[in-house]
Every structure is written in C-alpha cells, then in structure tokens.
PDB file of N, CA and C in Angstrom:
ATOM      1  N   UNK A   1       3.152  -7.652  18.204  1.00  0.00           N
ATOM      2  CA  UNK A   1       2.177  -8.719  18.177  1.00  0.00           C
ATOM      3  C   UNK A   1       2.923 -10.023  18.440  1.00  0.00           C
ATOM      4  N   UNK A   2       2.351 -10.610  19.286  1.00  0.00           N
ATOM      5  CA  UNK A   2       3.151 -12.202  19.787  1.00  0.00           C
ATOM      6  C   UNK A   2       2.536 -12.987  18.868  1.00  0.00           C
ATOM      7  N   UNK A   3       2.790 -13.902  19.037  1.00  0.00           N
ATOM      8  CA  UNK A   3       2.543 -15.225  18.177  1.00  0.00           C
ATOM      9  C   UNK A   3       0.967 -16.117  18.318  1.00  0.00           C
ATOM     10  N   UNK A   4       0.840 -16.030  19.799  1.00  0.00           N
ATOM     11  CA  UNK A   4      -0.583 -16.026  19.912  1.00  0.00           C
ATOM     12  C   UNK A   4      -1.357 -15.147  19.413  1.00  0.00           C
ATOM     13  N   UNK A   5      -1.490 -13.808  19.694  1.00  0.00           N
ATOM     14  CA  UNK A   5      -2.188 -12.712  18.804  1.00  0.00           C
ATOM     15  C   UNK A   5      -2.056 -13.030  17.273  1.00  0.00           C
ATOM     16  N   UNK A   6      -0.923 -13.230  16.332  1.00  0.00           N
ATOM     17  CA  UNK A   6      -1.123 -13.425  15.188  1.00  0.00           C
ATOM     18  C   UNK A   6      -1.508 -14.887  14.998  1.00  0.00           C
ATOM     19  N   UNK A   7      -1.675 -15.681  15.453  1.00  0.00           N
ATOM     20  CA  UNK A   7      -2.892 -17.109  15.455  1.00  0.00           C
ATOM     21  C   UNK A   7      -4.131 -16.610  15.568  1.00  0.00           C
ATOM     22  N   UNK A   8      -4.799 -15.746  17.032  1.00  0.00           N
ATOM     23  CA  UNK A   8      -6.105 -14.974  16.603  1.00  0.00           C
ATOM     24  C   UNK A   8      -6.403 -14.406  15.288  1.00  0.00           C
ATOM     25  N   UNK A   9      -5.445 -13.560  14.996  1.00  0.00           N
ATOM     26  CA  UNK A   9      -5.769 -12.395  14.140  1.00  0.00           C
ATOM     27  C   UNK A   9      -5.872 -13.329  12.123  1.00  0.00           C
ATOM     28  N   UNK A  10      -4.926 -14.306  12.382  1.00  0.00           N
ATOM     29  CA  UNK A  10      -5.089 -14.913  11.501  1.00  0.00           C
ATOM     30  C   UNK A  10      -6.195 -16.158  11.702  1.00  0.00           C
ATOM     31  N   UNK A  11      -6.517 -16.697  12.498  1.00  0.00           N
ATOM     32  CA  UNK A  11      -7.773 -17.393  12.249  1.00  0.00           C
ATOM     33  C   UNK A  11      -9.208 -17.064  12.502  1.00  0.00           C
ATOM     34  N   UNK A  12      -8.915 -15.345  12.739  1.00  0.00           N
ATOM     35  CA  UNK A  12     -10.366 -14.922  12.783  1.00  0.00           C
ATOM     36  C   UNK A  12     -10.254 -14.090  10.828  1.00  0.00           C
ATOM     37  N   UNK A  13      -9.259 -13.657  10.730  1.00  0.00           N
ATOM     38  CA  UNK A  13      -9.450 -13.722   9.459  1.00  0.00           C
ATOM     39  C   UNK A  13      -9.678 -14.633   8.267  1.00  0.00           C
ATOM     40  N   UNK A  14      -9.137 -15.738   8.468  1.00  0.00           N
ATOM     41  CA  UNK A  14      -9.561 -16.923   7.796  1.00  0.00           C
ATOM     42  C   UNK A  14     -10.970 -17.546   7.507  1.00  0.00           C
ATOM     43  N   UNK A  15     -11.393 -16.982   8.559  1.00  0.00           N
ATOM     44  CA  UNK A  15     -12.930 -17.601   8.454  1.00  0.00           C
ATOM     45  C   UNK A  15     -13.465 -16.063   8.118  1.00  0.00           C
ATOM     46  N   UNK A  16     -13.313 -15.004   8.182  1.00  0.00           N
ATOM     47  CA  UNK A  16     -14.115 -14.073   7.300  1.00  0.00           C
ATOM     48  C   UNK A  16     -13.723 -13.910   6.035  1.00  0.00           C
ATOM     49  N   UNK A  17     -12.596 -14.422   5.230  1.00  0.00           N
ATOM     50  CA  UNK A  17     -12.740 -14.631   3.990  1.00  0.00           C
ATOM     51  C   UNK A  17     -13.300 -15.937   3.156  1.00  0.00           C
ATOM     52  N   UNK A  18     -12.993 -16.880   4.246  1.00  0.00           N
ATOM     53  CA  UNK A  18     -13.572 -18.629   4.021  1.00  0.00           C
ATOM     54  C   UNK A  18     -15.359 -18.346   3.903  1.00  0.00           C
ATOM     55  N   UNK A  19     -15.696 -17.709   4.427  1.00  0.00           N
ATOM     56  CA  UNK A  19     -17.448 -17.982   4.624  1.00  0.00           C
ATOM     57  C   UNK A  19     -18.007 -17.414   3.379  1.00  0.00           C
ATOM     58  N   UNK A  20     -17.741 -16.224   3.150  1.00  0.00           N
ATOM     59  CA  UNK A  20     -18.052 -15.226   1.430  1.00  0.00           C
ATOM     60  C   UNK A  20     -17.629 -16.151   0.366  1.00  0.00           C
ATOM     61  N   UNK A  21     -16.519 -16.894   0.166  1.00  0.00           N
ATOM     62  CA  UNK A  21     -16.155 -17.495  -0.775  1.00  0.00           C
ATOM     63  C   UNK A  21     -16.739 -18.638  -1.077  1.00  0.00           C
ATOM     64  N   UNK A  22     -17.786 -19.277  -0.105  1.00  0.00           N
ATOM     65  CA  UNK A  22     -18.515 -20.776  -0.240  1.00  0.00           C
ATOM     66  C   UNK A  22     -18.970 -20.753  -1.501  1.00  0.00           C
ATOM     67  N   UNK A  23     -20.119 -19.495  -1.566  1.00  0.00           N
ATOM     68  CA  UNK A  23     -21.099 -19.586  -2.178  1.00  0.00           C
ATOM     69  C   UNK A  23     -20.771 -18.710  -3.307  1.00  0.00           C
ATOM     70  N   UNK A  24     -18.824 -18.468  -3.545  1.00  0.00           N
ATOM     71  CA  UNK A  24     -18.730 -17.213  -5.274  1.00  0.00           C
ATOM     72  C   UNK A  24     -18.472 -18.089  -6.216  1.00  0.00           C
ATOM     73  N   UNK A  25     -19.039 -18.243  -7.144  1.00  0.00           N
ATOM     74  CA  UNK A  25     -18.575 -18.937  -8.608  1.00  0.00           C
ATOM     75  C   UNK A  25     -19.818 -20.285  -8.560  1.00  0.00           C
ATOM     76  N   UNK A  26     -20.879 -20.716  -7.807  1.00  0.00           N
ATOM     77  CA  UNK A  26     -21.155 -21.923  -7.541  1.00  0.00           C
ATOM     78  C   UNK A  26     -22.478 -21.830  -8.858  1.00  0.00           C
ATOM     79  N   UNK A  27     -22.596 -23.090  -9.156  1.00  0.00           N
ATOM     80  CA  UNK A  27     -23.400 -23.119 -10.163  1.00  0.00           C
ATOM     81  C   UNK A  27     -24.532 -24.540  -9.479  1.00  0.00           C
ATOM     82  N   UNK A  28     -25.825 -24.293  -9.576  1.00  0.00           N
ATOM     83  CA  UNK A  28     -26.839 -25.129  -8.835  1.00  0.00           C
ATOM     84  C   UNK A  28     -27.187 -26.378  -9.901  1.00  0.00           C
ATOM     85  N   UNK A  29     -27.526 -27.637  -9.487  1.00  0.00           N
ATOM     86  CA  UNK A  29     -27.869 -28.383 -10.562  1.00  0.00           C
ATOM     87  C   UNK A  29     -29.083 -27.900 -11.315  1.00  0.00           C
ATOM     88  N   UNK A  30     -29.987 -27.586 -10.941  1.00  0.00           N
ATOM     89  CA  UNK A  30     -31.231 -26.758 -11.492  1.00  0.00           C
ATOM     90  C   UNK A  30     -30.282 -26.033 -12.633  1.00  0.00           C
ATOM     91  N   UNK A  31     -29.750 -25.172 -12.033  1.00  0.00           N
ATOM     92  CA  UNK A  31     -28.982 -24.436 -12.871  1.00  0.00           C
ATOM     93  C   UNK A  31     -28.231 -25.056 -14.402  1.00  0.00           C
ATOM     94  N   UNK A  32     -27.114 -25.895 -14.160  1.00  0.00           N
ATOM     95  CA  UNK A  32     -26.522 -27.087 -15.010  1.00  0.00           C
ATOM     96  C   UNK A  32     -27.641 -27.905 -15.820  1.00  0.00           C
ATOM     97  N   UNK A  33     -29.015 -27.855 -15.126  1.00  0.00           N
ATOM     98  CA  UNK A  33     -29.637 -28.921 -15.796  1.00  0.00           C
ATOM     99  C   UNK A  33     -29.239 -30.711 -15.902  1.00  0.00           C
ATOM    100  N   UNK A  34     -28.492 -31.046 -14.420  1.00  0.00           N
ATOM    101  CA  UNK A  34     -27.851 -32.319 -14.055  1.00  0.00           C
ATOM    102  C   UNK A  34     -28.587 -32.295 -13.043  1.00  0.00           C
ATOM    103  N   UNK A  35     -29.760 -32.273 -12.184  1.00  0.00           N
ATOM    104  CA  UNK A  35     -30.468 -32.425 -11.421  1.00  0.00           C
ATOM    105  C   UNK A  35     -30.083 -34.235 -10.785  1.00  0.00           C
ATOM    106  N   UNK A  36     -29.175 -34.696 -10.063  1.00  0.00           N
ATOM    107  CA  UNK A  36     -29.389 -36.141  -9.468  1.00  0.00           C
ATOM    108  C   UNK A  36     -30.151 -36.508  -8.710  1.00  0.00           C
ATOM    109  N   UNK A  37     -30.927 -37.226  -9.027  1.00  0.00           N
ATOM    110  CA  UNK A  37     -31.778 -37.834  -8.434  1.00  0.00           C
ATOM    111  C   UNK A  37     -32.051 -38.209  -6.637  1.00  0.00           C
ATOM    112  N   UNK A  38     -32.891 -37.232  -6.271  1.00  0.00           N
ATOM    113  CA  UNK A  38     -32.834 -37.613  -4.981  1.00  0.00           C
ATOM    114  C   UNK A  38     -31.978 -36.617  -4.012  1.00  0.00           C
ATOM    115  N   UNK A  39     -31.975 -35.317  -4.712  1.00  0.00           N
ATOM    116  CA  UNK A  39     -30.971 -33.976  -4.328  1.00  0.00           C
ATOM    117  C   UNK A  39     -31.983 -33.102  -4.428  1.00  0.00           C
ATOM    118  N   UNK A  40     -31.372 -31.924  -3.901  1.00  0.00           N
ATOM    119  CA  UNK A  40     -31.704 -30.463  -3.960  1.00  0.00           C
ATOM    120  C   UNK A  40     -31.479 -30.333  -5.065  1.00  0.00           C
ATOM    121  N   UNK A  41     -32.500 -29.477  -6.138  1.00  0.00           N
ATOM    122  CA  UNK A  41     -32.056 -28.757  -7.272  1.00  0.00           C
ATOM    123  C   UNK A  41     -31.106 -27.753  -6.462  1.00  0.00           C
ATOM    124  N   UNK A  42     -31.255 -27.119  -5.684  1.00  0.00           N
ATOM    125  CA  UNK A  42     -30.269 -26.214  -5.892  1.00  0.00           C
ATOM    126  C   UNK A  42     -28.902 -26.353  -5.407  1.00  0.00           C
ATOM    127  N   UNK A  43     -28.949 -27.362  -4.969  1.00  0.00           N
ATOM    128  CA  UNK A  43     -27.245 -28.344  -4.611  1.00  0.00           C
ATOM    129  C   UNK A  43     -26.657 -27.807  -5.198  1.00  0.00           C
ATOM    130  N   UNK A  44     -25.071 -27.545  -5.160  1.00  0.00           N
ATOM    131  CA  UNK A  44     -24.004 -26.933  -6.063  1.00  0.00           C
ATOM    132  C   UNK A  44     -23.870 -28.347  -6.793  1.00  0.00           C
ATOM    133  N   UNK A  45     -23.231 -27.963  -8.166  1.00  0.00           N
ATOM    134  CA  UNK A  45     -22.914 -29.136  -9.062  1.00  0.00           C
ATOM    135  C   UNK A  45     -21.748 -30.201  -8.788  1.00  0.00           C
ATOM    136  N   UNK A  46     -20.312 -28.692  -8.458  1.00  0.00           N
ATOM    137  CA  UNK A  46     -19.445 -29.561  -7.745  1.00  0.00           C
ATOM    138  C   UNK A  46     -18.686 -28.377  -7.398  1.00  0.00           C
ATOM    139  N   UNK A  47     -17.899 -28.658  -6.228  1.00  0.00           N
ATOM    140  CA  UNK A  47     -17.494 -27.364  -5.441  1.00  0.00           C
ATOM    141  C   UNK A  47     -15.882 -27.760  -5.620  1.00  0.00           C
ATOM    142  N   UNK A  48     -14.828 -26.533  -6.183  1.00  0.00           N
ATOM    143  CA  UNK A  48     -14.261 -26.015  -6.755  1.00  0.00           C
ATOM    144  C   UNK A  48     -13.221 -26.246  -4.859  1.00  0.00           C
ATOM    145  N   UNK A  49     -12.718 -27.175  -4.098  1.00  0.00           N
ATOM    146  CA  UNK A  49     -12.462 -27.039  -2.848  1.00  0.00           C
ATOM    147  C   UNK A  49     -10.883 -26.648  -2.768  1.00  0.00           C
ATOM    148  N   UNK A  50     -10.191 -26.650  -3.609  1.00  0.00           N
ATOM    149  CA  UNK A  50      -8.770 -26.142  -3.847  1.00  0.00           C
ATOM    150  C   UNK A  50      -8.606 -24.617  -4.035  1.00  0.00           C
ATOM    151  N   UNK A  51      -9.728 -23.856  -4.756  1.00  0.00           N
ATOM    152  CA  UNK A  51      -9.734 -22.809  -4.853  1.00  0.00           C
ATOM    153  C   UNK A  51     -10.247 -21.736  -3.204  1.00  0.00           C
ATOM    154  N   UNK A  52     -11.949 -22.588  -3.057  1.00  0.00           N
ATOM    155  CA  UNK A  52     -12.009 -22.011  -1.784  1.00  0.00           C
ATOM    156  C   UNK A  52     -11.248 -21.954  -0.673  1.00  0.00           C
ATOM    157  N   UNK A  53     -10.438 -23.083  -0.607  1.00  0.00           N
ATOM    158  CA  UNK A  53      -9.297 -23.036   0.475  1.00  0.00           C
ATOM    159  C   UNK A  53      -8.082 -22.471   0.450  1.00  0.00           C
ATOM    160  N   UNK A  54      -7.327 -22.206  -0.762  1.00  0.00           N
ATOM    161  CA  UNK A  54      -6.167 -21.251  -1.163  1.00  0.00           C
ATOM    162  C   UNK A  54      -6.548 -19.849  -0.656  1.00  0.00           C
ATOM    163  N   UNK A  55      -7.931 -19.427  -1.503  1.00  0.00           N
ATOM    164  CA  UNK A  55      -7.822 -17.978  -1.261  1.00  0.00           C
ATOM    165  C   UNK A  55      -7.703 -17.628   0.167  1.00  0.00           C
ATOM    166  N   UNK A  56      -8.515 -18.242   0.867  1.00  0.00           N
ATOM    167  CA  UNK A  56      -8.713 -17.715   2.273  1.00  0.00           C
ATOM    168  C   UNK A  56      -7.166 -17.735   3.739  1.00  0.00           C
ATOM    169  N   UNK A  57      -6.502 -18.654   2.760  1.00  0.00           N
ATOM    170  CA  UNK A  57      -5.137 -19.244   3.122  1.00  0.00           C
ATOM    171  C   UNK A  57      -4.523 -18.193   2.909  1.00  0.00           C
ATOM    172  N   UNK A  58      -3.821 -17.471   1.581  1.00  0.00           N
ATOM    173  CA  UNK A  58      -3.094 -16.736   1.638  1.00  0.00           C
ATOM    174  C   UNK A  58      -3.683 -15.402   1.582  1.00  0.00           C
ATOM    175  N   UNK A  59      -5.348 -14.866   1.785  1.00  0.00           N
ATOM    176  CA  UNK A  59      -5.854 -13.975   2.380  1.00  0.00           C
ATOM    177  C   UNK A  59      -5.280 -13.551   3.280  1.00  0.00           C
ATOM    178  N   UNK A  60      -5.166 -14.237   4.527  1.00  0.00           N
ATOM    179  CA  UNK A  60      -5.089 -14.554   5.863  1.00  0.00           C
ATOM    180  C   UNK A  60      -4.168 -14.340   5.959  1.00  0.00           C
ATOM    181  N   UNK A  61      -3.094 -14.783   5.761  1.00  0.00           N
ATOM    182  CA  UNK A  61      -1.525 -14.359   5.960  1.00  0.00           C
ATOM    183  C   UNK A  61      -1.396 -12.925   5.339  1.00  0.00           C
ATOM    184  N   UNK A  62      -1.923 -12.845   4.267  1.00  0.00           N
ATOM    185  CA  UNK A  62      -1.684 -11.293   4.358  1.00  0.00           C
ATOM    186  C   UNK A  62      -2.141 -10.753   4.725  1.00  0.00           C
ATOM    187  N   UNK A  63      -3.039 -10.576   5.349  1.00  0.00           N
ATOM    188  CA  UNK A  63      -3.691  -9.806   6.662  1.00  0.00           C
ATOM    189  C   UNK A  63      -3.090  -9.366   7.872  1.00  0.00           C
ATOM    190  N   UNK A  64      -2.875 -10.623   8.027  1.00  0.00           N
ATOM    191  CA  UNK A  64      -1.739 -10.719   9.370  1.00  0.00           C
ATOM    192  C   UNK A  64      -0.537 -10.165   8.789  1.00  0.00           C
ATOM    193  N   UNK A  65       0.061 -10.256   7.707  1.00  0.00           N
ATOM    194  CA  UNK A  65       1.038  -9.558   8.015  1.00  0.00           C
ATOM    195  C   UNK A  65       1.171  -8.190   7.937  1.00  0.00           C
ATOM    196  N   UNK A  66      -0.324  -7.742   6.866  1.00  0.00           N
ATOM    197  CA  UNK A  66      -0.065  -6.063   7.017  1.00  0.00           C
ATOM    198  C   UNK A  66      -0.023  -5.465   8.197  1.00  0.00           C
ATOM    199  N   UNK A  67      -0.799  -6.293   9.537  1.00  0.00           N
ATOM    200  CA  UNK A  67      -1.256  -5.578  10.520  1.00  0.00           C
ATOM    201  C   UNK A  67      -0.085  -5.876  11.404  1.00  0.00           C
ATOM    202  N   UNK A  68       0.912  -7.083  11.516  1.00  0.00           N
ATOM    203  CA  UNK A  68       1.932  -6.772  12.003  1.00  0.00           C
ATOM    204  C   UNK A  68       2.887  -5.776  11.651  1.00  0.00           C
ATOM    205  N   UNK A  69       2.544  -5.803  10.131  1.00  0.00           N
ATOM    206  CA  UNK A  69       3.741  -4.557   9.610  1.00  0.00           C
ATOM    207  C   UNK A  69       3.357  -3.493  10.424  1.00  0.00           C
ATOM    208  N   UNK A  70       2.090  -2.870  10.263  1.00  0.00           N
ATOM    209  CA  UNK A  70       1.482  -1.671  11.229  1.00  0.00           C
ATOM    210  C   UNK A  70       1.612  -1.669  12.198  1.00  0.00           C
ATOM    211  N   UNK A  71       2.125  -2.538  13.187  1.00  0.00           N
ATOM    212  CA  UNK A  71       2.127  -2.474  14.506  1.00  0.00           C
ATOM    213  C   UNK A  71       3.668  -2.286  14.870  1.00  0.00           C
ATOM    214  N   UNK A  72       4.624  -3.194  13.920  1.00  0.00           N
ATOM    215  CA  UNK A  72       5.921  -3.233  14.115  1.00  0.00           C
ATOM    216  C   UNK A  72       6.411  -1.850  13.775  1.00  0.00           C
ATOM    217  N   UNK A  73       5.978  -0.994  12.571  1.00  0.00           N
ATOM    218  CA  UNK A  73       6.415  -0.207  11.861  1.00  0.00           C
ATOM    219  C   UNK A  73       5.528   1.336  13.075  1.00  0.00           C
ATOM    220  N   UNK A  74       4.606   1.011  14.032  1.00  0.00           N
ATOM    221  CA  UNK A  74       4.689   2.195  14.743  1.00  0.00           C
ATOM    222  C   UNK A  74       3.330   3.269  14.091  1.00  0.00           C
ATOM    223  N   UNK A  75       2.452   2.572  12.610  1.00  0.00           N
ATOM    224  CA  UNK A  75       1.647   3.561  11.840  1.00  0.00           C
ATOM    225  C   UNK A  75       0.953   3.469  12.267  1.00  0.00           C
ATOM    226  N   UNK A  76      -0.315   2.723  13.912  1.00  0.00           N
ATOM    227  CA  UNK A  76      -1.198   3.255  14.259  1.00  0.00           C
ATOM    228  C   UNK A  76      -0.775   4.330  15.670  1.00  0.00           C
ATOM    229  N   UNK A  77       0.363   4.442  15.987  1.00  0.00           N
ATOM    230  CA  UNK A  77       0.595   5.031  17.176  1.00  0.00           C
ATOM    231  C   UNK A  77      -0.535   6.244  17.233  1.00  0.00           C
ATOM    232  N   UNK A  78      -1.137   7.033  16.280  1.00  0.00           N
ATOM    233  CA  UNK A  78      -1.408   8.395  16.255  1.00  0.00           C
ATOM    234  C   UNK A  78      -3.153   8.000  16.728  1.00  0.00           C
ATOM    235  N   UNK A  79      -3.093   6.914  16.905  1.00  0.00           N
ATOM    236  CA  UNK A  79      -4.476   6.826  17.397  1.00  0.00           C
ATOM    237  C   UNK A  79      -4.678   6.240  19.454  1.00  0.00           C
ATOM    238  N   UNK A  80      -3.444   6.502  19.749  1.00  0.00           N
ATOM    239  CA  UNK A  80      -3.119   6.168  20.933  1.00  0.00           C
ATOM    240  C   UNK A  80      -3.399   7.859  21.698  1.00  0.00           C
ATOM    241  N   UNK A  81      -4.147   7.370  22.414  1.00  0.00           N
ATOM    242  CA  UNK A  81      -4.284   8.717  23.360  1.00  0.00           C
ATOM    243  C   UNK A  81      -3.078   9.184  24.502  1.00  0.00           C
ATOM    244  N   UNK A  82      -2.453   9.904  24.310  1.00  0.00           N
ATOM    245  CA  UNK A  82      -1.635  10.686  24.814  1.00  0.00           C
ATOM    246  C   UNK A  82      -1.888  11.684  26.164  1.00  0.00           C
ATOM    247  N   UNK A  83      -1.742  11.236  27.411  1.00  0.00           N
ATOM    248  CA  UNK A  83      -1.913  11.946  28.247  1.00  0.00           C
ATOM    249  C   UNK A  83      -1.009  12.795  29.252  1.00  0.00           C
TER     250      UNK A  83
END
C-alpha cells in the first residue's frame, strides 16, 4: 500500500467512524430540561468535541494499519485467483 492509498483508506475510514459517533452519548435540551430560548428542544445540550474527534482519529489509524499489516504480511493472498 503506497502512501496515497493509505490517505484513502484512512480518510474514508475516518468519516465512517466520525458520522456514528455525532449522535453517541448526546443528551437533548428537552431532555436536560435547559431548553434556550429560541432553539430546538431537541438541540444537543453541549457536544463533547474532543471526544468525537479523538475516537475517529485513532480509529482510523488503526484501521489503516491493520490493513497495511495484511497486505504487507501477505494474509489476503488466498483470496487472489490463481491461474
């Protein structure tokens, strides 16, 4: 895997763990019972943005690197058709 491929592979993974994580742990003002004036009740109260951005950060790198390991290390060869 070149370096471009692991930029794909890691920023298409980034955003499939970034998008699930928006909306885990979020609590709505409705919810809180802090409703501000002139909002969505169901607005998040306050979004947690250090957490959503870590996980998906070092998600991502490990992603990429298992799948370089797999590629470097030769463990999908057996799915290569052999003619």
């Amino acid at each position: 895997m070149g370096i471009f491929e692991a930029i794909v592979v890691y920023t298409g993974a980034w955003w499939l763990i970034f998008l699930p994580t928006l909306s885990a742990g979020q609590t709505s003002q409705r919810q809180s019972g802090t409703v501000v004036p002139g909002s969505e009740g169901g607005a998040p109260e306050r979004v947690p943005w250090l957490g959503k951005l870590l996980v998906p950060t070092v998600g991502a790198a490990l992603v990429t690197f298992l799948l370089w390991l797999a590629l470097h290390m030769r463990w999908l060869d057996f799915m290569i058709a052999r003619i």
